[in-house]
Protein backbone atom coordinates (compact mmCIF):
# COMPACT_ATOMS: atom_id res chain seq x y z
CA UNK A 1 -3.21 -20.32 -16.47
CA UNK A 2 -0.73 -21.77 -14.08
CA UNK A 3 2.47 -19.97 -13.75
CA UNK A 4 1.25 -16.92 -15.40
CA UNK A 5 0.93 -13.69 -14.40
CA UNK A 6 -2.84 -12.06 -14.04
CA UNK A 7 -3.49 -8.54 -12.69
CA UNK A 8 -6.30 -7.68 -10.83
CA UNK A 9 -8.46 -4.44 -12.26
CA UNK A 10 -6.79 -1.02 -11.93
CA UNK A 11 -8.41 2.22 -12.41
CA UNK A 12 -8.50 5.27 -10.51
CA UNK A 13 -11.04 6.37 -8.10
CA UNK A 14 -11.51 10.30 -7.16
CA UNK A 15 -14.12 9.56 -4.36
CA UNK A 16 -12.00 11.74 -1.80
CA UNK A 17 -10.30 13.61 -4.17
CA UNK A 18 -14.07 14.93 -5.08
CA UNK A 19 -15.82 14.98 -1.74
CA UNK A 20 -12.71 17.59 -1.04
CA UNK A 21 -12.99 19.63 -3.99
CA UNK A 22 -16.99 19.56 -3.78
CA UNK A 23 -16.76 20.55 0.55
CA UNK A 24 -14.22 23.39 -0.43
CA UNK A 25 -16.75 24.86 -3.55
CA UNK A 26 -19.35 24.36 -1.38
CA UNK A 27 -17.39 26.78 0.96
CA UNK A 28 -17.19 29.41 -1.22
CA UNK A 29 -20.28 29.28 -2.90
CA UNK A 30 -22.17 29.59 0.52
CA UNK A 31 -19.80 32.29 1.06
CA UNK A 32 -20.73 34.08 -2.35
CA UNK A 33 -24.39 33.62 -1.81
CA UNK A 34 -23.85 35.32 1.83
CA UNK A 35 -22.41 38.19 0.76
CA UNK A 36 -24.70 38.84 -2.24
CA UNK A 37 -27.86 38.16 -0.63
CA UNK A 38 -26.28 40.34 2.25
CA UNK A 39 -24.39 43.57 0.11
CA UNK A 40 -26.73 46.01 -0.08
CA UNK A 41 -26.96 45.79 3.81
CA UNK A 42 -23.78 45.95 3.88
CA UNK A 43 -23.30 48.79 1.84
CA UNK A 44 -25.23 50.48 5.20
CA UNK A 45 -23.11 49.15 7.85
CA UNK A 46 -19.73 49.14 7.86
CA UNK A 47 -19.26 45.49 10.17
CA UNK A 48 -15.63 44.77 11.48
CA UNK A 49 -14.18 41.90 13.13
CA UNK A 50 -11.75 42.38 15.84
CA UNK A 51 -8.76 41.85 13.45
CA UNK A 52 -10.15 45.03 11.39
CA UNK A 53 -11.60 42.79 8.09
CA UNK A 54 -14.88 43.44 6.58
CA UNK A 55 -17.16 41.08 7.02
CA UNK A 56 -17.33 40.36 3.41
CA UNK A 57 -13.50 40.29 3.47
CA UNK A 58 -13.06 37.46 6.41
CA UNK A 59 -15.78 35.32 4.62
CA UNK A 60 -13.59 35.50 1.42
CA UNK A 61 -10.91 34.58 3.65
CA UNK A 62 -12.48 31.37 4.74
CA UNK A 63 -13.53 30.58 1.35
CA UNK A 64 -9.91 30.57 0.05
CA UNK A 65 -8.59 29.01 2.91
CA UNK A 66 -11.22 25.96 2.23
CA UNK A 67 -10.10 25.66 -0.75
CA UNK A 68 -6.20 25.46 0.12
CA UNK A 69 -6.90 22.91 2.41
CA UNK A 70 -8.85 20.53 0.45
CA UNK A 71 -6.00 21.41 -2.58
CA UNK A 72 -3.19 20.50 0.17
CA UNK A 73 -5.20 17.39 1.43
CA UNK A 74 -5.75 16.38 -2.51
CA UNK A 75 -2.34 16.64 -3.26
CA UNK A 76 -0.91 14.77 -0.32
CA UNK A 77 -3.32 12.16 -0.51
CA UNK A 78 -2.26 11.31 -4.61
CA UNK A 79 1.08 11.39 -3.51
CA UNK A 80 0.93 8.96 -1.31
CA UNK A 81 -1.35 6.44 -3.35
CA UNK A 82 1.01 6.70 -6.08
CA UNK A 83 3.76 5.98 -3.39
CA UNK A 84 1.89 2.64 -2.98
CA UNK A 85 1.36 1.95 -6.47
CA UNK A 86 4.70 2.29 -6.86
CA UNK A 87 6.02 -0.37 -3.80
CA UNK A 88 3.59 -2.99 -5.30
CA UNK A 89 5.15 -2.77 -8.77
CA UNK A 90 8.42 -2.30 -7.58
CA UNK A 91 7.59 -5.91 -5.32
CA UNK A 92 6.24 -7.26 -8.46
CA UNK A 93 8.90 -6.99 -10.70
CA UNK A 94 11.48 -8.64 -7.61
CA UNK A 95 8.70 -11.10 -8.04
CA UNK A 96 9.51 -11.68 -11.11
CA UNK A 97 13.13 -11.55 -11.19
CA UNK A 98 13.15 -14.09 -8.50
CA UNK A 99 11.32 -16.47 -10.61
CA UNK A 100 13.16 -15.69 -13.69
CA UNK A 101 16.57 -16.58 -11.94
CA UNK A 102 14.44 -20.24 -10.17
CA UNK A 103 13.41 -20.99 -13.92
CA UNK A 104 16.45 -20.55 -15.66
CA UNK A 105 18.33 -22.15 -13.32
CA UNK A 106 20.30 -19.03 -12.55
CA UNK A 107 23.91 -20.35 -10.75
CA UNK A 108 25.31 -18.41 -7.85
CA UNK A 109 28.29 -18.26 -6.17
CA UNK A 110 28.34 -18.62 -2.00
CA UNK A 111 31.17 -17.54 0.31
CA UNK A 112 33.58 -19.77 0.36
CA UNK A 113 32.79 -21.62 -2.78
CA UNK A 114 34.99 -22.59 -5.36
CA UNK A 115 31.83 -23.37 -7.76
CA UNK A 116 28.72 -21.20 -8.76
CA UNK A 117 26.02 -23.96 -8.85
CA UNK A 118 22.25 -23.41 -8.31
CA UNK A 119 21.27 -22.47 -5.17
CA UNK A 120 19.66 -25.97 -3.37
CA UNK A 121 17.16 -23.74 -1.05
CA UNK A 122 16.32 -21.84 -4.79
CA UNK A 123 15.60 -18.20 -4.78
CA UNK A 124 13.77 -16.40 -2.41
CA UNK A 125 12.00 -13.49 -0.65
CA UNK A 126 11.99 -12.24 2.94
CA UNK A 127 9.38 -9.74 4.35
CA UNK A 128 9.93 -8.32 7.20
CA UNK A 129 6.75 -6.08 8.54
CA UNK A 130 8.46 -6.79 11.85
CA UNK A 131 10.78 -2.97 11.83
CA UNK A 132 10.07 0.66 11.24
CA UNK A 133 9.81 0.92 8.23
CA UNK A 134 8.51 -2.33 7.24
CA UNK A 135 11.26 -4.29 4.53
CA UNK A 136 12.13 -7.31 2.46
CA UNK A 137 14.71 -9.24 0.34
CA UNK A 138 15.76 -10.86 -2.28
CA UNK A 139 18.02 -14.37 -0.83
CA UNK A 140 19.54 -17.31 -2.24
CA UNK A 141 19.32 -20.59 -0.01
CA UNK A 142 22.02 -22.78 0.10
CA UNK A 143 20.57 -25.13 2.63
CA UNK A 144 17.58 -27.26 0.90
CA UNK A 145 16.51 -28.74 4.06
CA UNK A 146 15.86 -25.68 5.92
CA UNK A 147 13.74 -23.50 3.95
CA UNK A 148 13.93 -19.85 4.55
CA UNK A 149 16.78 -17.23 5.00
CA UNK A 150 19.16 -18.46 8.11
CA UNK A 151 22.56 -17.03 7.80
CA UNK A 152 23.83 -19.80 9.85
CA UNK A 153 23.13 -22.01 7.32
CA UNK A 154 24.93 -19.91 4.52
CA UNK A 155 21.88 -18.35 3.37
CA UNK A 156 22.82 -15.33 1.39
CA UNK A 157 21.61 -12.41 0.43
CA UNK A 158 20.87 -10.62 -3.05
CA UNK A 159 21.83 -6.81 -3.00
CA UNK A 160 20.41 -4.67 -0.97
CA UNK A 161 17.09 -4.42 1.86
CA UNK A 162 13.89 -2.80 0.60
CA UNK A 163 12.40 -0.55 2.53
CA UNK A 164 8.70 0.45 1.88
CA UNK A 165 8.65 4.31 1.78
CA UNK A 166 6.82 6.56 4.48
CA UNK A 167 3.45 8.28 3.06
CA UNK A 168 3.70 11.97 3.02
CA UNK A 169 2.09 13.44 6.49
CA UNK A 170 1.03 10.22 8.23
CA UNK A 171 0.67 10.25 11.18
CA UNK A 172 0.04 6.34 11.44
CA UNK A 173 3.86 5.92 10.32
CA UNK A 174 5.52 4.00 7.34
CA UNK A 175 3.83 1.83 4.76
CA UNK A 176 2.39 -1.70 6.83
CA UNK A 177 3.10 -4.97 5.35
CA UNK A 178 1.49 -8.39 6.41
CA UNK A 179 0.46 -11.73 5.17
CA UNK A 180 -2.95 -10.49 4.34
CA UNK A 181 -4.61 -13.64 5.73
CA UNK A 182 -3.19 -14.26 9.24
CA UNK A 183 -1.52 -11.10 9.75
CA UNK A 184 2.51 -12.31 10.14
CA UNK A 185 5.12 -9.58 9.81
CA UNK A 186 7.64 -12.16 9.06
CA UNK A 187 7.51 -14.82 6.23
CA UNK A 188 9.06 -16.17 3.02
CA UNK A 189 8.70 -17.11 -0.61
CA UNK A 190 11.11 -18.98 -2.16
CA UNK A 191 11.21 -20.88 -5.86
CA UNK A 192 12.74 -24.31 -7.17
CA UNK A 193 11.62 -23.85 -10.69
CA UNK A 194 9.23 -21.66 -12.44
CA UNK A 195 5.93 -22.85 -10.53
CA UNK A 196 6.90 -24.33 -7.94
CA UNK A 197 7.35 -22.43 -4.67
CA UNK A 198 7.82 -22.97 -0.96
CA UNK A 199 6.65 -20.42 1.95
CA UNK A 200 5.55 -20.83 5.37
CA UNK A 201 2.58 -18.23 4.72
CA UNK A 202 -0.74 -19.32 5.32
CA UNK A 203 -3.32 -19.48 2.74
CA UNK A 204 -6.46 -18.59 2.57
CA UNK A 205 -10.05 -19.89 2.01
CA UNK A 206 -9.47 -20.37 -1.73
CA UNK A 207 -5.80 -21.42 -1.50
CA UNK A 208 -4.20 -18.32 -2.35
CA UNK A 209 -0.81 -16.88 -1.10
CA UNK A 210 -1.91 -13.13 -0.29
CA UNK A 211 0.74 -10.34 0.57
CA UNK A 212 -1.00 -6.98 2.56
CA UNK A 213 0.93 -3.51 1.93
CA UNK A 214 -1.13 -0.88 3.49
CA UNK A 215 -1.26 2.59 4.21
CA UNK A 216 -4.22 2.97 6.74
CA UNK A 217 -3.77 6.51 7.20
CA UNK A 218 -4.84 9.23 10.34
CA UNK A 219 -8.30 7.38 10.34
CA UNK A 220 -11.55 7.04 9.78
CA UNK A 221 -13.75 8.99 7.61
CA UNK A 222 -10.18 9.79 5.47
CA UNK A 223 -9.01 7.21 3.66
CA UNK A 224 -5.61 5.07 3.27
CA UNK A 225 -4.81 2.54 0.37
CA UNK A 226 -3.98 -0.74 0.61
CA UNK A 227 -2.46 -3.68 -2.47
CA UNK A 228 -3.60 -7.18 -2.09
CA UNK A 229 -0.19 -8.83 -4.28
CA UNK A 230 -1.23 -12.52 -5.10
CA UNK A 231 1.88 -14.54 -5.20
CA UNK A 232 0.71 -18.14 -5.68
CA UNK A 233 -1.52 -20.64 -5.47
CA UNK A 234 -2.14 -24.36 -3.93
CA UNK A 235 -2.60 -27.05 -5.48
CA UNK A 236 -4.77 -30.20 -4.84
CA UNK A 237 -1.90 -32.26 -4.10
CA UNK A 238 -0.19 -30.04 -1.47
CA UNK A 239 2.02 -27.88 -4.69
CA UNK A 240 2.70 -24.16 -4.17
CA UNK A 241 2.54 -22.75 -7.94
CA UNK A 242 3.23 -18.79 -8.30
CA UNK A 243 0.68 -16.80 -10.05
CA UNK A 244 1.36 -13.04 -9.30
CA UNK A 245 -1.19 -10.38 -9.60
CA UNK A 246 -1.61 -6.91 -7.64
CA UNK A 247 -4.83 -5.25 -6.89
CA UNK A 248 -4.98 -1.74 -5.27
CA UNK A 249 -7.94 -0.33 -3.19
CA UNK A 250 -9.01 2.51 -0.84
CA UNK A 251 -9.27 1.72 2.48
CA UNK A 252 -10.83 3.17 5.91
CA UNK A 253 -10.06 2.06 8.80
CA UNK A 254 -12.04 1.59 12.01
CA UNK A 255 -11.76 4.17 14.28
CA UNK A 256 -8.88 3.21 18.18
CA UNK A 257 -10.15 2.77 20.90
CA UNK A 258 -13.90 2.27 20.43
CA UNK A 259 -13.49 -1.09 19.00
CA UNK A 260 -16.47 -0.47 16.49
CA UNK A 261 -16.26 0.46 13.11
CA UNK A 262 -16.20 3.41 11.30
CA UNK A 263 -17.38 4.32 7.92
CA UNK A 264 -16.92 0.25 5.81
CA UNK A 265 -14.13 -0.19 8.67
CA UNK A 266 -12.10 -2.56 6.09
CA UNK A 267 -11.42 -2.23 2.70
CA UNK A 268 -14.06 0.07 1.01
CA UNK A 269 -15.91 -2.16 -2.12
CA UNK A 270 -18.47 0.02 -2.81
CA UNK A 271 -15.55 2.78 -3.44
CA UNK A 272 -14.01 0.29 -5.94
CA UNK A 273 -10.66 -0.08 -7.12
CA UNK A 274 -8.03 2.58 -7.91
């Protein structure tokens, strides 16, 4: 229904949570089997490595040391999901709170002002993908005919900048945000009333406002996360209507430098959503 909010399926996937747990088991059962089928030779030969360990004792080693690694790699990894998870609510609720303020009419006060009155740009977002780490903010526009946050025009901001938070050993930096059809780093959304919105994003096939925060992590074959946040539609006659919704995924990226592909080398259906 038009101006209403709809969210997108969310459940939680352990695809790589699983493959980790299953590689490190598979570790130390190996390793068991080894040293059973292997004991009573053993029991003959006393075998050292050059560090002085058994061999039975370095293979136990190993084993344990799998299964830190995939426990380390496990935890990390749900850490930073849930870092994401938490960014698209958090951009969700401003979301909200930005059409809560165009619908009720919500007056504010600009430098310089005498009056509160109701901001003629309406309320507004800025996202800025375009700095380290990536940001937005929450804006009321005081100049109607120049849509978007300029300064110049008294444009003022609401509290604070954003930032979206840095995933916990990445080496592919802080959290990425886009227009997820044409790839922008900097745009807008503003609201005049409860539906009806102005932006300079671009659309895409179906009409839809999309907004890209992504974690692509080191690389292919491990996987990042990404949230698709809807924030509107168009309409036939040229409208921009908000309709928010958030949908979070695993994603793999395609692997620098060769230019092809790795693994689904986008966003990883088959893996479905988290």
């Amino acid at each position: 229904m038009e101006g209403q909010d709809t969210f997108w399926h969310l459940s939680q996937s352990g695809h790589d949570h699983r493959h980790a747990l299953w590689s490190a088991t598979g570790i130390l059962v190996s390793s068991l089997i080894f040293i059973d089928l292997n004991f009573e030779n053993m029991k003959k030969f006393k075998f050292k490595s050059r560090s002085g360990l058994t061999i039975i004792e370095l293979l136990i080693v190993i084993a344990i040391m799998g299964i830190i690694s995939a426990t380390f790699y496990i935890n990390v990894n749900n850490d930073n999901r849930k870092k994401l998870v938490a960014a698209g609510e958090e951009l969700i609720n401003n979301l909200r709170r930005v059409r809560n303020m165009a619908a009720s009419q919500t007056t504010y006060k600009f430098a310089g002002d005498s009056e509160a009155v109701f901001p003629p740009g309406g309320y507004g977002i800025v996202f800025d993908g375009t700095t380290e780490p990536a940001k937005y903010f929450l804006y009321a526009d005081k100049s109607a005919g120049n849509p978007g946050f300029l300064q110049s025009q008294g444009d003022e901001k609401i509290g604070t900048d954003i930032i979206l938070p840095t995933p916990v050993g990445s080496s592919r930096g802080p959290l990425e945000l886009s227009n997820g059809v044409d790839g922008d780093k900097s745009f807008y959304f503003a609201l005049l009333s409860e539906k009806k919105a102005i932006t300079d994003m671009v659309a895409d096939s179906n009409k839809t406002y999309i907004l890209s925060i992504k974690w692509p992590g080191p690389g292919a074959p491990i996987n990042g996360y990404e949230a698709e946040i809807r924030l509107g539609e168009q309409t036939n006659d040229g409208l921009v209507i908000t309709n928010f919704g958030v949908a979070y995924s695993e994603y793999t990226p395609p692997s620098s430098g060769t230019g092809l592909p790795i693994g689904c080398g986008a966003k990883c259906d088959y893996l479905g959503d988290f």
